[in-house]
N, C-alpha and C. Protein backbone atom coordinates (compact mmCIF):
# COMPACT_ATOMS: atom_id res chain seq x y z
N UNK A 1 0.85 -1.18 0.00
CA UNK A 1 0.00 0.00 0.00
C UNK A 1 0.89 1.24 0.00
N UNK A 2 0.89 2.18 -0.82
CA UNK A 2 1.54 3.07 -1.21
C UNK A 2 1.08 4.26 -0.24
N UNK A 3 1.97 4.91 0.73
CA UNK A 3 1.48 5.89 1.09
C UNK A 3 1.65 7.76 1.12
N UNK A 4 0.66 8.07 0.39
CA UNK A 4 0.65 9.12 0.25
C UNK A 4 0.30 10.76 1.35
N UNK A 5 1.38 11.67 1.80
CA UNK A 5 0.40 12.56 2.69
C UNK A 5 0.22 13.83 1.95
N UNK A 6 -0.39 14.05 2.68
CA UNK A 6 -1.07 15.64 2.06
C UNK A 6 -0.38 16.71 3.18
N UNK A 7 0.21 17.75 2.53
CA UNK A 7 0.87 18.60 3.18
C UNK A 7 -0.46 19.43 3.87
N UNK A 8 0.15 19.57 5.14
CA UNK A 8 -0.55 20.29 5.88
C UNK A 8 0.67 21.88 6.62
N UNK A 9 0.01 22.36 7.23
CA UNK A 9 0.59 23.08 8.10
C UNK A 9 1.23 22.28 9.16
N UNK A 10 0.94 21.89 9.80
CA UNK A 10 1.58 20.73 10.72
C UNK A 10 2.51 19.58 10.05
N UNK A 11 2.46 19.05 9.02
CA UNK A 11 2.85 18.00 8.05
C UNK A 11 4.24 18.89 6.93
N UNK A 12 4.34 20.23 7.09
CA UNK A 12 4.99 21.23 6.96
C UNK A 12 6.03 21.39 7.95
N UNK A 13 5.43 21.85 8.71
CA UNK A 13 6.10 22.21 10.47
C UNK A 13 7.30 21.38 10.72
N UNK A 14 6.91 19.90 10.57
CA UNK A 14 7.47 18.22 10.69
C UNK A 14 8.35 18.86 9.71
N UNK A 15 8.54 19.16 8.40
CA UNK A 15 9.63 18.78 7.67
C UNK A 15 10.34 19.90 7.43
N UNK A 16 10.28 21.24 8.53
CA UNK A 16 10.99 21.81 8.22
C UNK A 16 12.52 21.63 8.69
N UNK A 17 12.92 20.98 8.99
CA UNK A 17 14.02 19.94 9.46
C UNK A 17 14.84 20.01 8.26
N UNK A 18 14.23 19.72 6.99
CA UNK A 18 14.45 19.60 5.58
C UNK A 18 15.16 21.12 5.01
N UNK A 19 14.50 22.15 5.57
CA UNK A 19 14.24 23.28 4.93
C UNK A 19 13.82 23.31 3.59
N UNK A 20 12.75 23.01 3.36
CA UNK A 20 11.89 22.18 2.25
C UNK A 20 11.15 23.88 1.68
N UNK A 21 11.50 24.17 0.44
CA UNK A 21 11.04 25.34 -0.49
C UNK A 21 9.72 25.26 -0.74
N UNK A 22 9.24 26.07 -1.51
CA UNK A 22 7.81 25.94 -2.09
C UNK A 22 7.55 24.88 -2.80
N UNK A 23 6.51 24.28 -2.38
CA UNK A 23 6.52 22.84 -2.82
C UNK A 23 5.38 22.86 -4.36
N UNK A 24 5.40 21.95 -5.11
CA UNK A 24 5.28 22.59 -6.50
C UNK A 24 4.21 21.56 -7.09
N UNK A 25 3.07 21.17 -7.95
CA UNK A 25 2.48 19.88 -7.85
C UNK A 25 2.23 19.79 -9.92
N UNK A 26 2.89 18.80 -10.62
CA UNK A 26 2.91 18.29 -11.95
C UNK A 26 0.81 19.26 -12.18
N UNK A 27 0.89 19.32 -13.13
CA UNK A 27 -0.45 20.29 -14.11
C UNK A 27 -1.39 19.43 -13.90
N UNK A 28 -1.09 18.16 -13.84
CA UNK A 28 -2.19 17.30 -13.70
C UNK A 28 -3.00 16.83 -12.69
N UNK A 29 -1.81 17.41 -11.87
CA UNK A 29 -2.54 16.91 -10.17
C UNK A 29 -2.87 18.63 -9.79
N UNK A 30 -3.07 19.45 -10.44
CA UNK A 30 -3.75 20.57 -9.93
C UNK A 30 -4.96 20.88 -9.81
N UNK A 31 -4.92 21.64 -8.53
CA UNK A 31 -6.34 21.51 -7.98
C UNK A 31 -6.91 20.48 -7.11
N UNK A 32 -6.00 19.49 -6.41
CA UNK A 32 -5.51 18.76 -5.61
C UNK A 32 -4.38 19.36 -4.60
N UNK A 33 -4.25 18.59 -3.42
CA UNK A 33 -3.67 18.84 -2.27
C UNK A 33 -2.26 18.83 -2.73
N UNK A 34 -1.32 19.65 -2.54
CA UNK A 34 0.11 19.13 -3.02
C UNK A 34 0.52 17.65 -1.92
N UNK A 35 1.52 16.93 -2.12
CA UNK A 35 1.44 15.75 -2.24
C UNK A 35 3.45 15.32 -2.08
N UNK A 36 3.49 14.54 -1.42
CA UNK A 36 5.21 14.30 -1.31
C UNK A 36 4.64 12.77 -0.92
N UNK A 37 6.12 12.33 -0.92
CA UNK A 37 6.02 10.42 -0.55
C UNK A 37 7.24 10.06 -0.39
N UNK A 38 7.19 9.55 1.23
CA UNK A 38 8.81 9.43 1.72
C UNK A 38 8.50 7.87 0.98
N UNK A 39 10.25 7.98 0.65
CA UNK A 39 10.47 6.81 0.21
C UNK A 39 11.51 5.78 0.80
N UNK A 40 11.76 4.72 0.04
CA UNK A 40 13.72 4.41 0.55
C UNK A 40 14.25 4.79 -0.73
N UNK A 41 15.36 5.34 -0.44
CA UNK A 41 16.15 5.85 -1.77
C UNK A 41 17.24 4.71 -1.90
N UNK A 42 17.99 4.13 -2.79
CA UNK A 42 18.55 3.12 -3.38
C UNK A 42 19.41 3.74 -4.33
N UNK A 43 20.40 3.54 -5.17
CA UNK A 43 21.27 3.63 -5.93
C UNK A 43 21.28 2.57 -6.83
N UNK A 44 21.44 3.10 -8.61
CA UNK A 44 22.01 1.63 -9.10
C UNK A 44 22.39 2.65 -10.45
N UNK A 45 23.39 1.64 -10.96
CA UNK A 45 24.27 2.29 -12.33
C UNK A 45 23.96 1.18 -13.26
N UNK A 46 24.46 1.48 -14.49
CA UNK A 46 23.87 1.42 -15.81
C UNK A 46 25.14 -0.10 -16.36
N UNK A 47 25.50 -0.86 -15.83
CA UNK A 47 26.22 -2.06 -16.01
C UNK A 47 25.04 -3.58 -16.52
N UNK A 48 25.91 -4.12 -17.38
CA UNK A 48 24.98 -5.16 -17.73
C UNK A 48 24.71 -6.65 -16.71
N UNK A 49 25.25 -6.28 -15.41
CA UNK A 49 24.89 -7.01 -14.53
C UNK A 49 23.45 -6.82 -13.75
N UNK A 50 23.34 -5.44 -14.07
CA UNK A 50 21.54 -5.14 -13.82
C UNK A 50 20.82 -5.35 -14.22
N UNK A 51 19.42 -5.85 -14.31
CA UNK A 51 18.49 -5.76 -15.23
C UNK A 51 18.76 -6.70 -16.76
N UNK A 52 17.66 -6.95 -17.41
CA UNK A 52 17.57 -6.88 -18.79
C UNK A 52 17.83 -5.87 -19.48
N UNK A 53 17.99 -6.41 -20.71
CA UNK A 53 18.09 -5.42 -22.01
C UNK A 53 19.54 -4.62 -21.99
N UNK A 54 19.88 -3.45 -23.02
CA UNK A 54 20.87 -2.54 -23.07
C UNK A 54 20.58 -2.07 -21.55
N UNK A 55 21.68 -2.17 -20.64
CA UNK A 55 22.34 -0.90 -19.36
C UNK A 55 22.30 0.12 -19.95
N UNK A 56 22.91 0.53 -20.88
CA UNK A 56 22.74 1.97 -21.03
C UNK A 56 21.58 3.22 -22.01
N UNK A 57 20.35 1.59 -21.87
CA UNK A 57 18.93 2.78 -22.60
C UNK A 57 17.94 2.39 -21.52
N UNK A 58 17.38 3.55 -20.90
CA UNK A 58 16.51 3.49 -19.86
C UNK A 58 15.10 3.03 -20.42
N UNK A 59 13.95 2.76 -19.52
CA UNK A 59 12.80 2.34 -19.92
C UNK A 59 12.09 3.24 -20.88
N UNK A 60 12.57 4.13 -20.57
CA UNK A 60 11.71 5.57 -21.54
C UNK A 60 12.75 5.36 -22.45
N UNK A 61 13.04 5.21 -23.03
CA UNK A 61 14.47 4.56 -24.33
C UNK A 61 15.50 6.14 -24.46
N UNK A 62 15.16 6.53 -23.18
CA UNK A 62 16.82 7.52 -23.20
C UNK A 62 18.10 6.93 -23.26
N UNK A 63 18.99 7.06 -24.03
CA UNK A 63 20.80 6.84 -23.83
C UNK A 63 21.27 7.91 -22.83
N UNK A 64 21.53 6.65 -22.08
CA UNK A 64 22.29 7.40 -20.69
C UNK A 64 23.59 7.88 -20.82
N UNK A 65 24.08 9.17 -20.43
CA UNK A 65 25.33 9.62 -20.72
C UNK A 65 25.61 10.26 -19.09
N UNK A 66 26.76 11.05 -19.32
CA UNK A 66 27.58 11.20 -18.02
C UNK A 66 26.90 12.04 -17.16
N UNK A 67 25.99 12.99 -17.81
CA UNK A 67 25.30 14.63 -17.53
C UNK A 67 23.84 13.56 -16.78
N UNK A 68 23.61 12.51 -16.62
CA UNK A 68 22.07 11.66 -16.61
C UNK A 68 23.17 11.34 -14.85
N UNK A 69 24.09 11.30 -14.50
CA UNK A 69 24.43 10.66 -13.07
C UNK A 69 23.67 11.83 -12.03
N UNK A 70 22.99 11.16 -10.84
CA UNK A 70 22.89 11.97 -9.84
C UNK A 70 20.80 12.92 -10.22
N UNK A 71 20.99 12.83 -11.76
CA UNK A 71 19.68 13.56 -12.50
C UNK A 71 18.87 12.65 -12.47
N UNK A 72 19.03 11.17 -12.91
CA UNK A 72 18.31 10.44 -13.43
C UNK A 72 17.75 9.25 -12.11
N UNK A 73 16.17 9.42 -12.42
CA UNK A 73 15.70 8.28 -11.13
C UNK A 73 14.84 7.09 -11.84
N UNK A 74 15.24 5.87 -11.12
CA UNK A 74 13.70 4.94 -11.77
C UNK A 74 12.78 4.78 -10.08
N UNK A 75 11.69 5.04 -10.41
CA UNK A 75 10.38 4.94 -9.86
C UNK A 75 9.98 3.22 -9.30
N UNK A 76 9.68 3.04 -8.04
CA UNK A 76 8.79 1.93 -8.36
C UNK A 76 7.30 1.95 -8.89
N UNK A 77 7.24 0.47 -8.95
CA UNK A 77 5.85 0.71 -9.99
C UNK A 77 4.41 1.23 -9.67
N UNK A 78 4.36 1.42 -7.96
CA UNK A 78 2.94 2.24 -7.54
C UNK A 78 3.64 3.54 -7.30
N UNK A 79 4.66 3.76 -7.19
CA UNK A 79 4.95 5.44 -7.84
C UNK A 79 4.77 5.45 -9.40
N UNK A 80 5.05 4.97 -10.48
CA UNK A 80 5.57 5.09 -11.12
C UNK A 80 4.22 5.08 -12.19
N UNK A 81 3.20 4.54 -11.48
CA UNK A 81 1.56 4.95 -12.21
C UNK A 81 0.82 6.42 -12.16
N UNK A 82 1.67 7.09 -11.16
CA UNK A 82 1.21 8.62 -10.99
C UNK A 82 1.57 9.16 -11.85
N UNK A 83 3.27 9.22 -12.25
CA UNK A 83 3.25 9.99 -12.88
C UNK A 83 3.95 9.30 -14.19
N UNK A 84 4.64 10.27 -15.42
CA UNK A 84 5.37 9.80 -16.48
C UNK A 84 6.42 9.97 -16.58
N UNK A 85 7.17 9.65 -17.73
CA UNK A 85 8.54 9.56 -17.70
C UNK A 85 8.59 11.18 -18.28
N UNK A 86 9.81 11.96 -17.83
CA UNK A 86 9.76 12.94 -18.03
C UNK A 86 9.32 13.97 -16.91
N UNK A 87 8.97 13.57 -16.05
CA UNK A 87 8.35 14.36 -14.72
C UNK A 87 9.27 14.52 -13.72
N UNK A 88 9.31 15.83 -13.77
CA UNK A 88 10.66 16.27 -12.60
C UNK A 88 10.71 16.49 -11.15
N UNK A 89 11.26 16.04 -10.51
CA UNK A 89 10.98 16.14 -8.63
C UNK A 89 12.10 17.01 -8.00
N UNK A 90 12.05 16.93 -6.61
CA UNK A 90 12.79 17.11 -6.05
C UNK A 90 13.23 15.96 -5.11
N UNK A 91 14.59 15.74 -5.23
CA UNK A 91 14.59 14.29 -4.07
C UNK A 91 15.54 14.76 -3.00
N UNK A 92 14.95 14.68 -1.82
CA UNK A 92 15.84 15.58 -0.46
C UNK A 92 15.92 13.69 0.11
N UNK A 93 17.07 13.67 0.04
CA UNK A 93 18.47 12.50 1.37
C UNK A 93 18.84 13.79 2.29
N UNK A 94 18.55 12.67 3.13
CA UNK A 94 19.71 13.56 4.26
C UNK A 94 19.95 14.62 4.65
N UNK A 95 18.73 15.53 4.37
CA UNK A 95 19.12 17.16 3.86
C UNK A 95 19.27 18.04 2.67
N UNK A 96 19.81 16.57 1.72
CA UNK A 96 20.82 17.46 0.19
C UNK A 96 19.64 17.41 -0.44
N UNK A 97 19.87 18.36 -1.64
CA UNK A 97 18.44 18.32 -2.20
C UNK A 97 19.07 18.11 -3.83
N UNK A 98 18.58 16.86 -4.84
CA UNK A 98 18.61 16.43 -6.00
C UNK A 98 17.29 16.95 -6.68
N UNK A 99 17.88 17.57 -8.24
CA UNK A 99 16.54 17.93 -9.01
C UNK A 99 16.77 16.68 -10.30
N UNK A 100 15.81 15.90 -9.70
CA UNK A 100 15.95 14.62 -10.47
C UNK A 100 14.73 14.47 -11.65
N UNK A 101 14.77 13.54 -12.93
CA UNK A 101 13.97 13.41 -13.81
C UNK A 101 13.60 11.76 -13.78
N UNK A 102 12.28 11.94 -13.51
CA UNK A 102 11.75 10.25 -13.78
C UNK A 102 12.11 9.82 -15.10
N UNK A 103 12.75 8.61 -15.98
CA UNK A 103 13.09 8.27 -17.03
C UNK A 103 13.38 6.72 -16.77
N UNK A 104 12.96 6.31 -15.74
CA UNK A 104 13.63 4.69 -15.68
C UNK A 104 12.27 3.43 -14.61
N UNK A 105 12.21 2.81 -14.92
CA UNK A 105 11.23 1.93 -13.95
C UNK A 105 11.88 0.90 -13.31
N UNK A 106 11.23 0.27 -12.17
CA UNK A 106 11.88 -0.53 -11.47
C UNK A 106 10.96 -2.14 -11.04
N UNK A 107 11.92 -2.98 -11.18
CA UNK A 107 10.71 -4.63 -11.22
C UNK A 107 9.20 -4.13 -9.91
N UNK A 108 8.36 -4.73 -10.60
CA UNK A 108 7.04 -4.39 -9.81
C UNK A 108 6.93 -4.77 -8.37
N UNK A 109 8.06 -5.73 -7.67
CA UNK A 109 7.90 -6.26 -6.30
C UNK A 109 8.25 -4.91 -5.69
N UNK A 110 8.47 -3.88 -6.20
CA UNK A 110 9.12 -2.82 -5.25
C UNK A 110 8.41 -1.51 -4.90
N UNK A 111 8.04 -1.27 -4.06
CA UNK A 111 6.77 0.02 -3.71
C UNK A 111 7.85 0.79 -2.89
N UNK A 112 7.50 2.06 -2.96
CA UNK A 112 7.60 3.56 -1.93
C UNK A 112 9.15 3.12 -2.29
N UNK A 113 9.38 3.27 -3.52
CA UNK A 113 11.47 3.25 -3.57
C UNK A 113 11.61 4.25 -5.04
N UNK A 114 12.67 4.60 -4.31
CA UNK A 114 13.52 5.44 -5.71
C UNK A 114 14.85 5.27 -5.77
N UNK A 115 15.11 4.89 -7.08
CA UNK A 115 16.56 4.27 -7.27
C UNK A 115 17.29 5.60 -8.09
N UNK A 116 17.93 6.02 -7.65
CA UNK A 116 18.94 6.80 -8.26
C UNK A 116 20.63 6.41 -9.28
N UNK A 117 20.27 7.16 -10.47
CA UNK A 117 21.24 6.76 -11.05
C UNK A 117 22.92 7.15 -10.47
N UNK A 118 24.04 6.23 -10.26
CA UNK A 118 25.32 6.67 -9.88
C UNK A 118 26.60 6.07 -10.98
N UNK A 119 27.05 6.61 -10.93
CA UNK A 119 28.08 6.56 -12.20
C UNK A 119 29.23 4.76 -12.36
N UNK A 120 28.92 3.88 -10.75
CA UNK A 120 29.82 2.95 -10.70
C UNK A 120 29.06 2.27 -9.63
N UNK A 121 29.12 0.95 -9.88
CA UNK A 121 29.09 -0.15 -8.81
C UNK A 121 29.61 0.66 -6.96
N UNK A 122 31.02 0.79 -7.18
CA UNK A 122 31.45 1.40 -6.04
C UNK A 122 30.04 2.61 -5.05
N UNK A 123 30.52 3.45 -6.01
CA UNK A 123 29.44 4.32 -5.67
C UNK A 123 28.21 4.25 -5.13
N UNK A 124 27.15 2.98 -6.01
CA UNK A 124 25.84 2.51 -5.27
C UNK A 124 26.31 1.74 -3.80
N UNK A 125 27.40 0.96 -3.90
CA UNK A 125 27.62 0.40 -2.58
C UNK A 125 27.92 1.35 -1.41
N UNK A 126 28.59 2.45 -1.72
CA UNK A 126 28.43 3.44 -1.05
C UNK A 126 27.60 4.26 -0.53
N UNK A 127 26.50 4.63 -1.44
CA UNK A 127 25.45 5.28 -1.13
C UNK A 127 24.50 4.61 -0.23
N UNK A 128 24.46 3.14 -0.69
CA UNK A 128 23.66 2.31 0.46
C UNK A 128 22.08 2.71 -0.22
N UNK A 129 21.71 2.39 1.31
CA UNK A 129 20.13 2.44 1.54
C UNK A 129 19.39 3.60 2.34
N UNK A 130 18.73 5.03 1.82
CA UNK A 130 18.58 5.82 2.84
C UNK A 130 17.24 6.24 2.67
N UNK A 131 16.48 6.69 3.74
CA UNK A 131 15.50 7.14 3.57
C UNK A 131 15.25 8.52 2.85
N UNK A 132 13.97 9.13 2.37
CA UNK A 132 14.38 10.28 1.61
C UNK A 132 13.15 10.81 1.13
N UNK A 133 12.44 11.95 0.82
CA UNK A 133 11.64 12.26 0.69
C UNK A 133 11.42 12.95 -0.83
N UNK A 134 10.15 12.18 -1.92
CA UNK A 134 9.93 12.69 -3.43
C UNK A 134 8.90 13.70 -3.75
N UNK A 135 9.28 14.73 -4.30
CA UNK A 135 8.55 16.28 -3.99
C UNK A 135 8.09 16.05 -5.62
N UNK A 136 7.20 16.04 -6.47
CA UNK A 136 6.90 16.41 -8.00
C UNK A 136 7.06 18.15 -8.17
N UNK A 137 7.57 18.71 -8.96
CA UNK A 137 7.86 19.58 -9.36
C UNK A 137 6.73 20.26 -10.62
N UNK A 138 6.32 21.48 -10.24
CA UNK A 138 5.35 21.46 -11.65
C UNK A 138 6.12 22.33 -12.57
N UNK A 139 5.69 21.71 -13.65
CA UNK A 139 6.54 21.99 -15.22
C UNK A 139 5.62 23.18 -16.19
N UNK A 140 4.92 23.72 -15.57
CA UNK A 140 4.45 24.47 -16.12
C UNK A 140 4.52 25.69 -15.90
């Protein structure tokens, strides 16, 4: 079960911890409550030990290049019905704040996760497993 909150003043208050900006909601969900979804954040790079198919063409059939590290996220799949490929967030770890682009999907056993693209094996082992909070950004 995927869980979603609705920013409140109080639900605000809680994350100013974050120092969390004006929060922003995709054209489609307007006129609706703006909307965030803590997730676990994950790491994985573009090697043919991952996944099927070409490592280096994402589900949305982008060619991943060097400028896509750190930008690029895959969604799990009850995130990943909200919105489309091409939809830009904000992803706050730890404090730091990533302006990331949905462009990649992730096997369906996996709910409330976002995998971030990193340039090397090393690197995802490094980054680990952290909790982290996904802001949609509106593009309009």
């Amino acid at each position: 079960m995927m869980r979603i909150v609705k920013l409140t003043t109080l639900s605000l208050l809680a994350l100013s911890v974050y120092s969390l900006p004006t929060v922003h909601v995709p054209s489609r969900l307007a006129g609706l409550t703006p909307t965030f979804h803590q997730v676990t954040v994950t790491a994985y790079t573009n090697t043919s030990s991952c996944g099927k198919g070409n490592p280096n063409v994402t589900a949305s059939a982008v060619k991943i290049n060097p400028s896509h590290y750190r930008r690029l996220v895959a969604l799990s799949s009850d995130l990943a019905k909200l919105y489309g490929f091409g939809d830009r967030f904000q992803l706050w770890i730890n404090k730091k704040l990533y302006q990331v682009t949905f462009l990649d999907s992730m096997a369906k056993k996996h709910r409330k996760k976002v995998d971030l693209l990193l340039p090397s094996v090393e690197a995802c082992r490094k980054f680990g497993k952290r909790s982290g909070v996904l802001i949609p950004l509106n593009e309009t």
